[in-house]
N, C-alpha and C. Protein backbone atom coordinates (compact mmCIF):
# COMPACT_ATOMS: atom_id res chain seq x y z
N UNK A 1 0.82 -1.19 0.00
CA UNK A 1 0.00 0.00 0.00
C UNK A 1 0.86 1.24 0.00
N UNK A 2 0.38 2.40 -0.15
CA UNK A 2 1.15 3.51 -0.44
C UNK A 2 -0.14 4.74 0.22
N UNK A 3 0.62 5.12 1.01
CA UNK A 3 -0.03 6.72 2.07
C UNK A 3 0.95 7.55 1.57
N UNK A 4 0.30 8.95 1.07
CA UNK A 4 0.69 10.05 0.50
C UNK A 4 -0.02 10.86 1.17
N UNK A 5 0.43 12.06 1.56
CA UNK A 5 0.00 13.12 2.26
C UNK A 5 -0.72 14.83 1.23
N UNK A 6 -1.23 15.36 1.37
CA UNK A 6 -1.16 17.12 0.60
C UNK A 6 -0.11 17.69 0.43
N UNK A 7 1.20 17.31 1.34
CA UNK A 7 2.11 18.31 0.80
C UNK A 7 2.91 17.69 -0.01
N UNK A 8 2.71 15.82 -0.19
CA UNK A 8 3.65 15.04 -0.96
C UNK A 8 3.00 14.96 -2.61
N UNK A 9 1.42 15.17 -2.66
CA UNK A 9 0.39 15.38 -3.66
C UNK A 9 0.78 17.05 -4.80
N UNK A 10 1.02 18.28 -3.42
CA UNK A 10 1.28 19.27 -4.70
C UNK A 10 2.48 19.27 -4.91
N UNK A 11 3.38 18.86 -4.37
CA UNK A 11 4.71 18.67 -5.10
C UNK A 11 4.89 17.79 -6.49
N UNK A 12 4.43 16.76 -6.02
CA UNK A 12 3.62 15.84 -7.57
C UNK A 12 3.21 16.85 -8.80
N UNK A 13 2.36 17.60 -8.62
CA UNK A 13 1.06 18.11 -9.64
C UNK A 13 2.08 19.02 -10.04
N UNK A 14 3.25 19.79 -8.89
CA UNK A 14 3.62 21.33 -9.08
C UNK A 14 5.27 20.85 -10.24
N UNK A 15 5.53 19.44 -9.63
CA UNK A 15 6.64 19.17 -10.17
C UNK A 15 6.61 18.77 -11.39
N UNK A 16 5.41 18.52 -12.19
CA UNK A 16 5.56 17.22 -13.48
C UNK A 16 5.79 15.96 -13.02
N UNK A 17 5.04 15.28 -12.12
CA UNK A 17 5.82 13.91 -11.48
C UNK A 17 4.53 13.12 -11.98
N UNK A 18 3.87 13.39 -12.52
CA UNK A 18 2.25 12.73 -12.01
C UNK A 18 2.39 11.38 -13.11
N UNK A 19 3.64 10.93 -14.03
CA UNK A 19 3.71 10.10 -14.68
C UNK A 19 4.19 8.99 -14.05
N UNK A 20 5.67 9.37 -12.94
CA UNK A 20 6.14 8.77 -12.04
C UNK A 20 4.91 8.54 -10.98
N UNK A 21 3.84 9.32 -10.27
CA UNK A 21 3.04 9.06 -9.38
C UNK A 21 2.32 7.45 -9.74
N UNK A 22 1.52 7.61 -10.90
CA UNK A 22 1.26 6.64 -11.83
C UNK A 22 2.27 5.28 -11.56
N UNK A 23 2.88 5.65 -11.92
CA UNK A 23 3.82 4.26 -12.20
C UNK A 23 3.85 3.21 -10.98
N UNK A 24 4.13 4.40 -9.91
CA UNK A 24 4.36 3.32 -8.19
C UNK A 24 2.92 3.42 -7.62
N UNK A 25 1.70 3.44 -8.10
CA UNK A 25 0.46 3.31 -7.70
C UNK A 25 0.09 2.26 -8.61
N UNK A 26 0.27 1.75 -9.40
CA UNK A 26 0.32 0.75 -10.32
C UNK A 26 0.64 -0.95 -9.22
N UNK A 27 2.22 -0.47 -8.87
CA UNK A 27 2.70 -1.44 -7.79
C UNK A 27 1.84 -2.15 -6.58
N UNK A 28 1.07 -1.10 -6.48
CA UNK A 28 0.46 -0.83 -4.77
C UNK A 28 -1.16 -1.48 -5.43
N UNK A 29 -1.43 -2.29 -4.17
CA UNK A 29 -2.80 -2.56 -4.13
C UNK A 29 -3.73 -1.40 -3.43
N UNK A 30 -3.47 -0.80 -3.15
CA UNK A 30 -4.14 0.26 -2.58
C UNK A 30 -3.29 1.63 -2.41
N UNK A 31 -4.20 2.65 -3.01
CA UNK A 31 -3.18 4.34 -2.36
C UNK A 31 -4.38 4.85 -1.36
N UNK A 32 -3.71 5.77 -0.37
CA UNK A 32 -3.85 6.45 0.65
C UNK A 32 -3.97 7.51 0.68
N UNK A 33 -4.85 8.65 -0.19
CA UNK A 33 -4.28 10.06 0.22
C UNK A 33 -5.17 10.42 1.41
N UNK A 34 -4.12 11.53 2.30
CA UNK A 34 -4.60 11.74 3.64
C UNK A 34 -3.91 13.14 3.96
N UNK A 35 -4.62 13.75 4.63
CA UNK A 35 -4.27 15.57 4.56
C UNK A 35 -4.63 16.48 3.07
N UNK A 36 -5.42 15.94 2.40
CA UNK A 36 -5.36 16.57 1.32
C UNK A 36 -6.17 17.58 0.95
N UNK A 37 -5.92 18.72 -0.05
CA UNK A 37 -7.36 19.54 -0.32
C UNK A 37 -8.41 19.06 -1.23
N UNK A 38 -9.29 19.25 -0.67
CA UNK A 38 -10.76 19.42 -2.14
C UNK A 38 -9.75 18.80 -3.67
N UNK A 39 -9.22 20.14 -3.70
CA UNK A 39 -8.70 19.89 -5.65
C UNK A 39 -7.92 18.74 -5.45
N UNK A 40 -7.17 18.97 -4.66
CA UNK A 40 -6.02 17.43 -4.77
C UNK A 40 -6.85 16.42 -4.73
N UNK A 41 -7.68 16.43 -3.80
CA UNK A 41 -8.36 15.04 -4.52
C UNK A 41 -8.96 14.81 -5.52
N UNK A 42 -9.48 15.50 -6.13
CA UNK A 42 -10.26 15.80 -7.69
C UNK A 42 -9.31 15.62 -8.54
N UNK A 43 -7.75 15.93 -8.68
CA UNK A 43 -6.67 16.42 -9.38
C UNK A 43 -6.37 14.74 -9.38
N UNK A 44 -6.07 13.96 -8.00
CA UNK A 44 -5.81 12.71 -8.72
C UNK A 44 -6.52 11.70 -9.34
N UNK A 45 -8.24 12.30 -8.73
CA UNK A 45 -9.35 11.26 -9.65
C UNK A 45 -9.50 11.45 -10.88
N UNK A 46 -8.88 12.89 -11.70
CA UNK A 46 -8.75 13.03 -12.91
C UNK A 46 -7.75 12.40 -13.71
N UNK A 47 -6.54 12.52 -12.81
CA UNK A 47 -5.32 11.83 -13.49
C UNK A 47 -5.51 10.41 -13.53
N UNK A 48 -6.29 9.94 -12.38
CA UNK A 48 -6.45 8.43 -12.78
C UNK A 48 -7.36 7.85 -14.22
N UNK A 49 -8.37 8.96 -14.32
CA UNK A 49 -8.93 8.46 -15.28
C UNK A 49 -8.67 8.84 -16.48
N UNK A 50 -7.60 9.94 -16.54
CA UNK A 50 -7.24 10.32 -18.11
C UNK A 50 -6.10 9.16 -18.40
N UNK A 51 -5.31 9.15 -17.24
CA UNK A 51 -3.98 8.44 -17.63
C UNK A 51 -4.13 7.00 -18.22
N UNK A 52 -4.63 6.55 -17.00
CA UNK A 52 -5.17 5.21 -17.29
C UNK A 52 -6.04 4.43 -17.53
N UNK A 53 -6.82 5.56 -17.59
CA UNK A 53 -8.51 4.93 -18.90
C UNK A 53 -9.55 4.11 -18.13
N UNK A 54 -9.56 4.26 -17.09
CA UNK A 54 -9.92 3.13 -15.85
C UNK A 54 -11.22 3.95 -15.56
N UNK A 55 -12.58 2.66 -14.75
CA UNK A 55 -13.45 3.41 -14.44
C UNK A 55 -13.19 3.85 -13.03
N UNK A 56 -13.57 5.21 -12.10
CA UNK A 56 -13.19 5.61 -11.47
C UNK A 56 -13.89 5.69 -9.72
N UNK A 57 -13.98 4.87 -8.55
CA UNK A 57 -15.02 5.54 -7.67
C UNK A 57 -14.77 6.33 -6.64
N UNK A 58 -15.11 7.07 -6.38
CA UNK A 58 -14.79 8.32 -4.79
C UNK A 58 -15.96 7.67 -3.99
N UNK A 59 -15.58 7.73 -2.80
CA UNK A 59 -16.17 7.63 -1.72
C UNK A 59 -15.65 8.58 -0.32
N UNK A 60 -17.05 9.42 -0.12
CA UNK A 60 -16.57 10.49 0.82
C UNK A 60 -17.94 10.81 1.63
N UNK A 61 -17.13 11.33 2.82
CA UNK A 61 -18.35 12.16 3.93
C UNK A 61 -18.57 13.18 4.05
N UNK A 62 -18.06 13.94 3.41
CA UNK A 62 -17.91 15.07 3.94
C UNK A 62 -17.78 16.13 2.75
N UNK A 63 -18.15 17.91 2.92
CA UNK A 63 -18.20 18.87 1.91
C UNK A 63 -16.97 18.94 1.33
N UNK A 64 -15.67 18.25 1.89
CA UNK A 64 -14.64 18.45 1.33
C UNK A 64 -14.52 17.52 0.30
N UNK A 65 -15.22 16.25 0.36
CA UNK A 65 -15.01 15.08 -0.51
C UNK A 65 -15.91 15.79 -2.06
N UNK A 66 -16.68 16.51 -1.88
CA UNK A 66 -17.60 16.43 -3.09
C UNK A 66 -16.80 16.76 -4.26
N UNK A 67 -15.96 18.15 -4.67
CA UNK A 67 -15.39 17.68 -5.60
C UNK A 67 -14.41 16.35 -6.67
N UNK A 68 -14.02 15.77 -5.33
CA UNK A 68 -13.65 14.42 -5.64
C UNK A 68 -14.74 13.48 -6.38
N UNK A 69 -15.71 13.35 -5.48
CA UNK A 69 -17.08 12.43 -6.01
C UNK A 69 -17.80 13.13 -7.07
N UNK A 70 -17.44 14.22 -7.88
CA UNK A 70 -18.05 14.60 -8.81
C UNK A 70 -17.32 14.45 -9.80
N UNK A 71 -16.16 14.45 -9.84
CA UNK A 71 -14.89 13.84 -10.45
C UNK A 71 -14.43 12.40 -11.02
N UNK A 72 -15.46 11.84 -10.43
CA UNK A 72 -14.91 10.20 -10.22
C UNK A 72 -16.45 9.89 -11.36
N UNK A 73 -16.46 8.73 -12.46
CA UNK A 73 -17.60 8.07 -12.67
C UNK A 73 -18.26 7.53 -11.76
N UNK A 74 -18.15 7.13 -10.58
CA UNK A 74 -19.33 6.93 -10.04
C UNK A 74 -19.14 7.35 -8.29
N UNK A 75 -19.73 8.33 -8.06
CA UNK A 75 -19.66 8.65 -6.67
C UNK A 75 -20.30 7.88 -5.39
N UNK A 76 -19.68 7.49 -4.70
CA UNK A 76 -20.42 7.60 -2.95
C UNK A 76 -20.26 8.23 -1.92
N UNK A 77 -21.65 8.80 -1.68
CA UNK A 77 -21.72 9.72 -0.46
C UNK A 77 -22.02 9.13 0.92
N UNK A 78 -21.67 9.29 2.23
CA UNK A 78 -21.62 8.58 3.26
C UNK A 78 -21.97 9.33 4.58
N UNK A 79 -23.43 9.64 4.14
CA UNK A 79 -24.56 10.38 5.31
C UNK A 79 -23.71 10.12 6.92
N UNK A 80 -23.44 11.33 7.62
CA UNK A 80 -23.18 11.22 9.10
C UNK A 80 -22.56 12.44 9.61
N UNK A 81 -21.81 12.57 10.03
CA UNK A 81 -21.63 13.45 11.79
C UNK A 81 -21.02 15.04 10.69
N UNK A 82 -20.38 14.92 9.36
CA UNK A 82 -19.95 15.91 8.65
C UNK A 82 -21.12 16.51 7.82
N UNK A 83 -22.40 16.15 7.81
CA UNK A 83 -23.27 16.73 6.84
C UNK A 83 -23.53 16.12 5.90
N UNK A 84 -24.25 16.42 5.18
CA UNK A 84 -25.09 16.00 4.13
C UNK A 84 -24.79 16.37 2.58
N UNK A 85 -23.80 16.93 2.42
CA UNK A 85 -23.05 18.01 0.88
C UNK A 85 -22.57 16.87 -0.24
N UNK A 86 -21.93 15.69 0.86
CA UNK A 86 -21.39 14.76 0.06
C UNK A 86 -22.37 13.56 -0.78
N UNK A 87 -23.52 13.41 0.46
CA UNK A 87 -24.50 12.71 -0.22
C UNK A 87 -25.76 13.30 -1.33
N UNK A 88 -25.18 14.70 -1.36
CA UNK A 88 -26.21 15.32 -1.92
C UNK A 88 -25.26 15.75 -3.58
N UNK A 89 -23.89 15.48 -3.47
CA UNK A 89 -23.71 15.23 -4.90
C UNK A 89 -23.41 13.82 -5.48
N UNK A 90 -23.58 13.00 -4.60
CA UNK A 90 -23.28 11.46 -4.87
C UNK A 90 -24.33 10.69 -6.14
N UNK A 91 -23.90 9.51 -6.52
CA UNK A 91 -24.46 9.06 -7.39
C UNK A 91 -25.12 7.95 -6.45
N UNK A 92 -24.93 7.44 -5.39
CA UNK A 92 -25.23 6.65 -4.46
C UNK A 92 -24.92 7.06 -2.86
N UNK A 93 -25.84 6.95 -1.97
CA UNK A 93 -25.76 7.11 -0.69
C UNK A 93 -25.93 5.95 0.48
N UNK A 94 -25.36 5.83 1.24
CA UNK A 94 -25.07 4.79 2.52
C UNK A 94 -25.04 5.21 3.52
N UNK A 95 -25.59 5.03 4.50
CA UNK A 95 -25.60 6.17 6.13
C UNK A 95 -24.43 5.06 6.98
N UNK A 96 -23.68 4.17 6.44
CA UNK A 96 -22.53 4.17 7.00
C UNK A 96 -21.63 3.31 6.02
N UNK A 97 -20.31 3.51 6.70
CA UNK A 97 -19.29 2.81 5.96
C UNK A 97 -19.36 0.96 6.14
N UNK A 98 -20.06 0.62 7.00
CA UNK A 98 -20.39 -0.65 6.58
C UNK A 98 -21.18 -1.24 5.21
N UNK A 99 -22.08 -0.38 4.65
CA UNK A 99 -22.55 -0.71 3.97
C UNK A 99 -22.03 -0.71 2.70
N UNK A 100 -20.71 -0.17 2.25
CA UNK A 100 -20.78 -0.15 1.19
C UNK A 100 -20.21 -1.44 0.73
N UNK A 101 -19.31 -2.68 1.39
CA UNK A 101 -19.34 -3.54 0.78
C UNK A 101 -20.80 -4.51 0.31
N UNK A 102 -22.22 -4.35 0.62
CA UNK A 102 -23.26 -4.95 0.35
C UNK A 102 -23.29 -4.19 -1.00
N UNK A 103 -23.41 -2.91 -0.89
CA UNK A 103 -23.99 -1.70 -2.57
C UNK A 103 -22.99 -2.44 -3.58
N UNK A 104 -21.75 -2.84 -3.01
CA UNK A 104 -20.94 -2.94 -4.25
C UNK A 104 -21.23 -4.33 -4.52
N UNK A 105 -21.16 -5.27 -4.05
CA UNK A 105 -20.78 -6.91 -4.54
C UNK A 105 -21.68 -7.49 -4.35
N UNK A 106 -23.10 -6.84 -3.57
CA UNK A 106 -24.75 -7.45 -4.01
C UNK A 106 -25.33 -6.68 -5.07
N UNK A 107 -25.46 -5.75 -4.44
CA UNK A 107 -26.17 -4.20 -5.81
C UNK A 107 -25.14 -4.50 -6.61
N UNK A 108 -24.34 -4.25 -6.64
CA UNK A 108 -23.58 -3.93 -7.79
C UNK A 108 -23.44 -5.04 -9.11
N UNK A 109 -23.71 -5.91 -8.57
CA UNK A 109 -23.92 -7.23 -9.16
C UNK A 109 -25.34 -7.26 -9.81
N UNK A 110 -25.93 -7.54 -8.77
CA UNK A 110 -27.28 -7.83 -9.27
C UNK A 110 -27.94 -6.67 -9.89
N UNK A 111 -27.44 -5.08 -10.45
CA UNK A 111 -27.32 -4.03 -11.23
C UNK A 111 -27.17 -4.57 -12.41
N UNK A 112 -25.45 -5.24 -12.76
CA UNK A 112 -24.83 -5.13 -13.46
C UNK A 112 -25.52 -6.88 -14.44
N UNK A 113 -26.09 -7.40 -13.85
CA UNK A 113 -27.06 -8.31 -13.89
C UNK A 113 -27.90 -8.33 -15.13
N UNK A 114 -28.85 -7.61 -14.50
CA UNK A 114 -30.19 -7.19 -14.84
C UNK A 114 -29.88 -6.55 -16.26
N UNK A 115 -28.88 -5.20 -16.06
CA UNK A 115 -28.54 -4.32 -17.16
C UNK A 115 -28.03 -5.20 -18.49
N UNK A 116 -27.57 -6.05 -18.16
CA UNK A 116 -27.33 -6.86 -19.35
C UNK A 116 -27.91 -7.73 -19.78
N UNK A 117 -28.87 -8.30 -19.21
CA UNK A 117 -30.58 -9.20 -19.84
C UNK A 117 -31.21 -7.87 -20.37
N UNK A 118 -31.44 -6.94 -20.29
CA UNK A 118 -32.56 -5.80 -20.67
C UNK A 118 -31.13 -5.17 -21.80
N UNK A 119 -30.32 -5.29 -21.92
CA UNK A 119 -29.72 -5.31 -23.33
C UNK A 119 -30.33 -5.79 -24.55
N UNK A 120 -29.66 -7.33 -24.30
CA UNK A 120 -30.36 -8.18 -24.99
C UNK A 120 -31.93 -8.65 -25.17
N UNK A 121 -32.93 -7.96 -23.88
CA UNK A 121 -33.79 -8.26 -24.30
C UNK A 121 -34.80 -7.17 -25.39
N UNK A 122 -34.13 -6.03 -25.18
CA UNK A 122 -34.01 -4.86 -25.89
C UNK A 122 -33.93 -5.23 -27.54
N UNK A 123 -32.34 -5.31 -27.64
CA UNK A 123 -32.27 -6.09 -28.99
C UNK A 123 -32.97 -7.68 -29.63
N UNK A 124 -33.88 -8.04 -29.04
CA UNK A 124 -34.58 -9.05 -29.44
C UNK A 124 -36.06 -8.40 -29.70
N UNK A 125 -36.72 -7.26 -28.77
CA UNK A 125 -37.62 -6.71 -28.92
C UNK A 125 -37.59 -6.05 -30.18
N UNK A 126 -36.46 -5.62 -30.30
CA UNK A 126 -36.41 -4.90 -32.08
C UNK A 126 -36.02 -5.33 -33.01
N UNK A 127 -35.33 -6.33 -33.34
CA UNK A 127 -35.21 -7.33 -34.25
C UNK A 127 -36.18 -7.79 -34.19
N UNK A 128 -37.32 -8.45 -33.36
CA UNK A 128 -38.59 -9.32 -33.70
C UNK A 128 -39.47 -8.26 -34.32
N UNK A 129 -39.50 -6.90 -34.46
CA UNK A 129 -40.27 -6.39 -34.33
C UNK A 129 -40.02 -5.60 -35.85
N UNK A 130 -38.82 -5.42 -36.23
CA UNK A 130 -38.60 -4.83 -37.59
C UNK A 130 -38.40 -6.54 -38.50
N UNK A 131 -37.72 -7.38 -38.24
CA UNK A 131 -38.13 -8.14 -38.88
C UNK A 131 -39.88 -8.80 -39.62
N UNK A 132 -40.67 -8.43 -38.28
CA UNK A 132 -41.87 -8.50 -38.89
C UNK A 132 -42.31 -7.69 -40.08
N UNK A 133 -42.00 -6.59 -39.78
CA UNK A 133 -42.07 -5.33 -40.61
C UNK A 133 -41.33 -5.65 -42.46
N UNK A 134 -40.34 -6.06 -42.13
CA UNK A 134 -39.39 -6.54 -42.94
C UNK A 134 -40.02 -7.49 -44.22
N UNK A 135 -40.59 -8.51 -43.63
CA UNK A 135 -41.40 -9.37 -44.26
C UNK A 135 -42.80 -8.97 -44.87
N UNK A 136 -43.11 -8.27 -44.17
CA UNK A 136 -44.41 -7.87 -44.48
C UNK A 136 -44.24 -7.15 -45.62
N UNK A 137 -42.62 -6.17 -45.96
CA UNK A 137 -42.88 -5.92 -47.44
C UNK A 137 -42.99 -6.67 -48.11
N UNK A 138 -42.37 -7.67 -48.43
CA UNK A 138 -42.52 -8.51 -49.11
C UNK A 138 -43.53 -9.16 -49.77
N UNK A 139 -44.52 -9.26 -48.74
CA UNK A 139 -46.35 -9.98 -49.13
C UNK A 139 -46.83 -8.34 -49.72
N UNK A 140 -46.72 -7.34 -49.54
CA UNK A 140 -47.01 -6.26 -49.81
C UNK A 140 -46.67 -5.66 -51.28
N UNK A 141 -45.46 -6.29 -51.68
CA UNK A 141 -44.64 -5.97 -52.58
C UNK A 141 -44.55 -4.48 -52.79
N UNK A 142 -43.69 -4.23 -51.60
CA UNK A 142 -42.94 -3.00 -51.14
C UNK A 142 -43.68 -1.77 -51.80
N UNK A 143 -44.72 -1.98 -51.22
CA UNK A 143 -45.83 -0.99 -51.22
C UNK A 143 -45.81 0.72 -50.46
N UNK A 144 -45.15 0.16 -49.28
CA UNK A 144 -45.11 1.48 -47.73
C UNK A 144 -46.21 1.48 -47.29
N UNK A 145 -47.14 0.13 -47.42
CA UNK A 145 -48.56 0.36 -46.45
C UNK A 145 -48.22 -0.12 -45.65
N UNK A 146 -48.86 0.39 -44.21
CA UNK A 146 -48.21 0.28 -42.76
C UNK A 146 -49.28 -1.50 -42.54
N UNK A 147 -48.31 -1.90 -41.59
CA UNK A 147 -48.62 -3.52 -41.22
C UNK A 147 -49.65 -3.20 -40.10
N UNK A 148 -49.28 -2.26 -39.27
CA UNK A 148 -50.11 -2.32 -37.88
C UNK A 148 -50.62 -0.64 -37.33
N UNK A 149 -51.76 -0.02 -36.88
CA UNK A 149 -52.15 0.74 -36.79
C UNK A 149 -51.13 1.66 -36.12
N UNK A 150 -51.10 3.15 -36.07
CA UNK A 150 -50.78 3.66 -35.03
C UNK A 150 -50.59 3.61 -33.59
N UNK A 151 -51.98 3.55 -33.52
CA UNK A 151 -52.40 2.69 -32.05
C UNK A 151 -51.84 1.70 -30.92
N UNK A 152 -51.89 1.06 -32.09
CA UNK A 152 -51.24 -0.56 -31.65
C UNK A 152 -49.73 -0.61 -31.78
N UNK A 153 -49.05 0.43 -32.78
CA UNK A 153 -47.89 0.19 -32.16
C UNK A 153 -47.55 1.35 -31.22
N UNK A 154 -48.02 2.09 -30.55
CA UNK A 154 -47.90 2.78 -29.30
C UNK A 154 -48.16 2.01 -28.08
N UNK A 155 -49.43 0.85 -28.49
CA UNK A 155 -49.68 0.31 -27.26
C UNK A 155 -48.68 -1.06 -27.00
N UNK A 156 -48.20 -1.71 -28.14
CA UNK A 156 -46.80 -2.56 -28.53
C UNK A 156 -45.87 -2.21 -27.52
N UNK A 157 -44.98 -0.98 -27.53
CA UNK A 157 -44.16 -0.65 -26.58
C UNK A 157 -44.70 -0.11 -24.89
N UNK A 158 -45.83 0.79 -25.21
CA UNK A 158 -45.96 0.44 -23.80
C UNK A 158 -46.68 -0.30 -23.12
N UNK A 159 -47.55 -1.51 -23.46
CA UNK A 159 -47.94 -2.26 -22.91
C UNK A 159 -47.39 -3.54 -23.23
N UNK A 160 -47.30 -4.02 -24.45
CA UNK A 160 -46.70 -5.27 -24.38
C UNK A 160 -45.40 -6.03 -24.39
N UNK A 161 -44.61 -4.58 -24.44
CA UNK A 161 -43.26 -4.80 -24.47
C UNK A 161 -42.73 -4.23 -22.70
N UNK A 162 -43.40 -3.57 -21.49
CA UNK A 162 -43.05 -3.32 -20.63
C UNK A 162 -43.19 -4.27 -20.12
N UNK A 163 -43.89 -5.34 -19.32
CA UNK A 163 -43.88 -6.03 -18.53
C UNK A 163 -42.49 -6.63 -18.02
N UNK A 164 -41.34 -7.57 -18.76
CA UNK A 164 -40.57 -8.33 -18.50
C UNK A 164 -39.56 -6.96 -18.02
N UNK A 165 -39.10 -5.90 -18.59
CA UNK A 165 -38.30 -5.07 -18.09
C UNK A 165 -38.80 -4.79 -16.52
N UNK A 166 -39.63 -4.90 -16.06
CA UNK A 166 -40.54 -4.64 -14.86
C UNK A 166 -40.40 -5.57 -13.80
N UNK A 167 -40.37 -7.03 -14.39
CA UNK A 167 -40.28 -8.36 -14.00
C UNK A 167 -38.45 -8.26 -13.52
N UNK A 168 -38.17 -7.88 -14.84
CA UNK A 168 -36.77 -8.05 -14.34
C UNK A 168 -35.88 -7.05 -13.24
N UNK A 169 -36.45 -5.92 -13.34
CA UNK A 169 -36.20 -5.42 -12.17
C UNK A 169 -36.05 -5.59 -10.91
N UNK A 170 -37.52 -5.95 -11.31
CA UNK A 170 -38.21 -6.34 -9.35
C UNK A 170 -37.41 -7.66 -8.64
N UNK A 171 -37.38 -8.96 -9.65
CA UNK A 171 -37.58 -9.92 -8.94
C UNK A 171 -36.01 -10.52 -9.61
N UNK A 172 -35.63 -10.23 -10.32
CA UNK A 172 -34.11 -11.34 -11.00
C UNK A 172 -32.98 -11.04 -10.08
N UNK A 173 -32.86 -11.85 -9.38
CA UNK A 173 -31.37 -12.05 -8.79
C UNK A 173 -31.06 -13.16 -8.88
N UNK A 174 -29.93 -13.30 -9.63
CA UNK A 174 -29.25 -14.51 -10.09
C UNK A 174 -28.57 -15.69 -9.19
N UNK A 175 -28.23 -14.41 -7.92
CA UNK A 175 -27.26 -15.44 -6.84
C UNK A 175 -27.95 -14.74 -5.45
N UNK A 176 -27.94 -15.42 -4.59
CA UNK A 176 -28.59 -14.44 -3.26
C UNK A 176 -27.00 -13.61 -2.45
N UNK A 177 -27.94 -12.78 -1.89
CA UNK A 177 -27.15 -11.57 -1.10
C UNK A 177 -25.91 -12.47 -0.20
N UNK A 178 -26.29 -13.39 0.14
CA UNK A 178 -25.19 -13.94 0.99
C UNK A 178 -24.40 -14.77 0.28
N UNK A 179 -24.26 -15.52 -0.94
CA UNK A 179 -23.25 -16.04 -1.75
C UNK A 179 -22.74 -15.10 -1.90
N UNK A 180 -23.02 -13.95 -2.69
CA UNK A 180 -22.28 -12.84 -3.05
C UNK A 180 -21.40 -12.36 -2.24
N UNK A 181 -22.04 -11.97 -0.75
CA UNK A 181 -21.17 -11.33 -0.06
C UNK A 181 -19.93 -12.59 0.48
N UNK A 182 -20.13 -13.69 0.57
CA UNK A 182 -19.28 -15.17 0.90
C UNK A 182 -17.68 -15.20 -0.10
N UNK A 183 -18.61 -14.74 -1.66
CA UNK A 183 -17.58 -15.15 -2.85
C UNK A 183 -17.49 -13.73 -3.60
N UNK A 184 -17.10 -12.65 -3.57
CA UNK A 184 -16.82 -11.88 -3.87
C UNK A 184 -16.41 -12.01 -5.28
N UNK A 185 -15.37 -12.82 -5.74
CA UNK A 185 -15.08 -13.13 -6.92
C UNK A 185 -16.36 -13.21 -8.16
N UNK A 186 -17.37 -13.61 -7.65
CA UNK A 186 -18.07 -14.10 -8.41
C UNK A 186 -18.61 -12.35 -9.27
N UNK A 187 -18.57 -11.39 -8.80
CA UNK A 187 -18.45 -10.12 -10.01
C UNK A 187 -18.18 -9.95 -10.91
N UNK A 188 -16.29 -10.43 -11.15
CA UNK A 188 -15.92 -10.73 -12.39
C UNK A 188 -16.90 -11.42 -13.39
N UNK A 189 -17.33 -12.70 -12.85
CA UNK A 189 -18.08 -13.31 -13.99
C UNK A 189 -18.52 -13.13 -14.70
N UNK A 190 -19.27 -11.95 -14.14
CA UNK A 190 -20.24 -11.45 -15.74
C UNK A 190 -20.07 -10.25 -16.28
N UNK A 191 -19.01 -9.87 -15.87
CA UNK A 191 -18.11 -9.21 -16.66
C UNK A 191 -17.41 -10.02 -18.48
């Protein structure tokens, strides 16, 4: 691991080092910044994500964290004894630091889940649906007379095509909350 301080951070930014910073954070399973300002922390959630193309998360409590968590693709804010500034620019909120290993490796899963059945079920909804179309010139002999009323295809998407996106929301979890939290690994997978 690697702990870096604010005054070891603007010497970095002030020196041209931030290629070298990079390099020995690479090494490290974990960095540490601690004493730092607002920008410095924003300054390295940027460099992480320009440099190294990576998706990015902040997690903070406090009004000092928010530029950081607005900085980062996906923020967490962490409701308690510093106010409310951080959860109020967050992309996600937790009223303590216990929770965020459940948001990440249950939610985050069973998010990342879902989002990718309603991909594909997306692209099956419209391929079945222009393919019909498709054919129908054909018996038509590419006429441009419409196959199905106005109506009906307004009521197509929102009635007969909402249900399963709805279904899948509510009720699809692939693995329960406690495997997940047991096997952590299992995230990658469906990746």
């Amino acid at each position: 691991g690697l702990v870096i301080d604010g005054r070891t951070l603007s010497i970095i930014f002030q020196g041209g080092l931030e290629e070298k910073f990079l390099e020995l954070t690479r090494h490290c399973r974990s960095v540490l910044c601690c004493r730092s300002t607002p920008l410095q922390k924003s300054m390295v959630v940027k460099l992480v994500r320009r440099q190294l193309k990576v998706t990015t998360l902040s997690i903070g409590d406090g009004a000092n964290d928010v530029s950081m968590i607005q900085a980062a693709d996906v923020g967490i804010g962490i409701s308690g004894q510093e106010g409310m500034q951080a959860v109020m620019a967050s992309d996600f909120a937790v009223s303590r630091f216990k929770h965020l290993k459940k948001l990440l490796l249950v939610h985050g899963h069973w998010c990342y889940a879902r989002l990718a059945k309603m991909v594909i079920y997306f692209f099956y909804k419209n391929v079945s649906y222009v393919s019909l179309l498709f054919w129908y010139q054909f018996f038509c002999g590419f006429s441009g007379t419409t196959m199905i009323d106005y109506w009906q295809m307004i009521f197509f998407n929102l009635f007969f095509t909402s249900l399963p996106p709805l279904v899948f929301g509510v009720l699809d979890r692939d693995v329960s909350a406690e495997t997940l939290l047991g096997l952590p690994e299992l995230y990658k997978n469906g990746q």
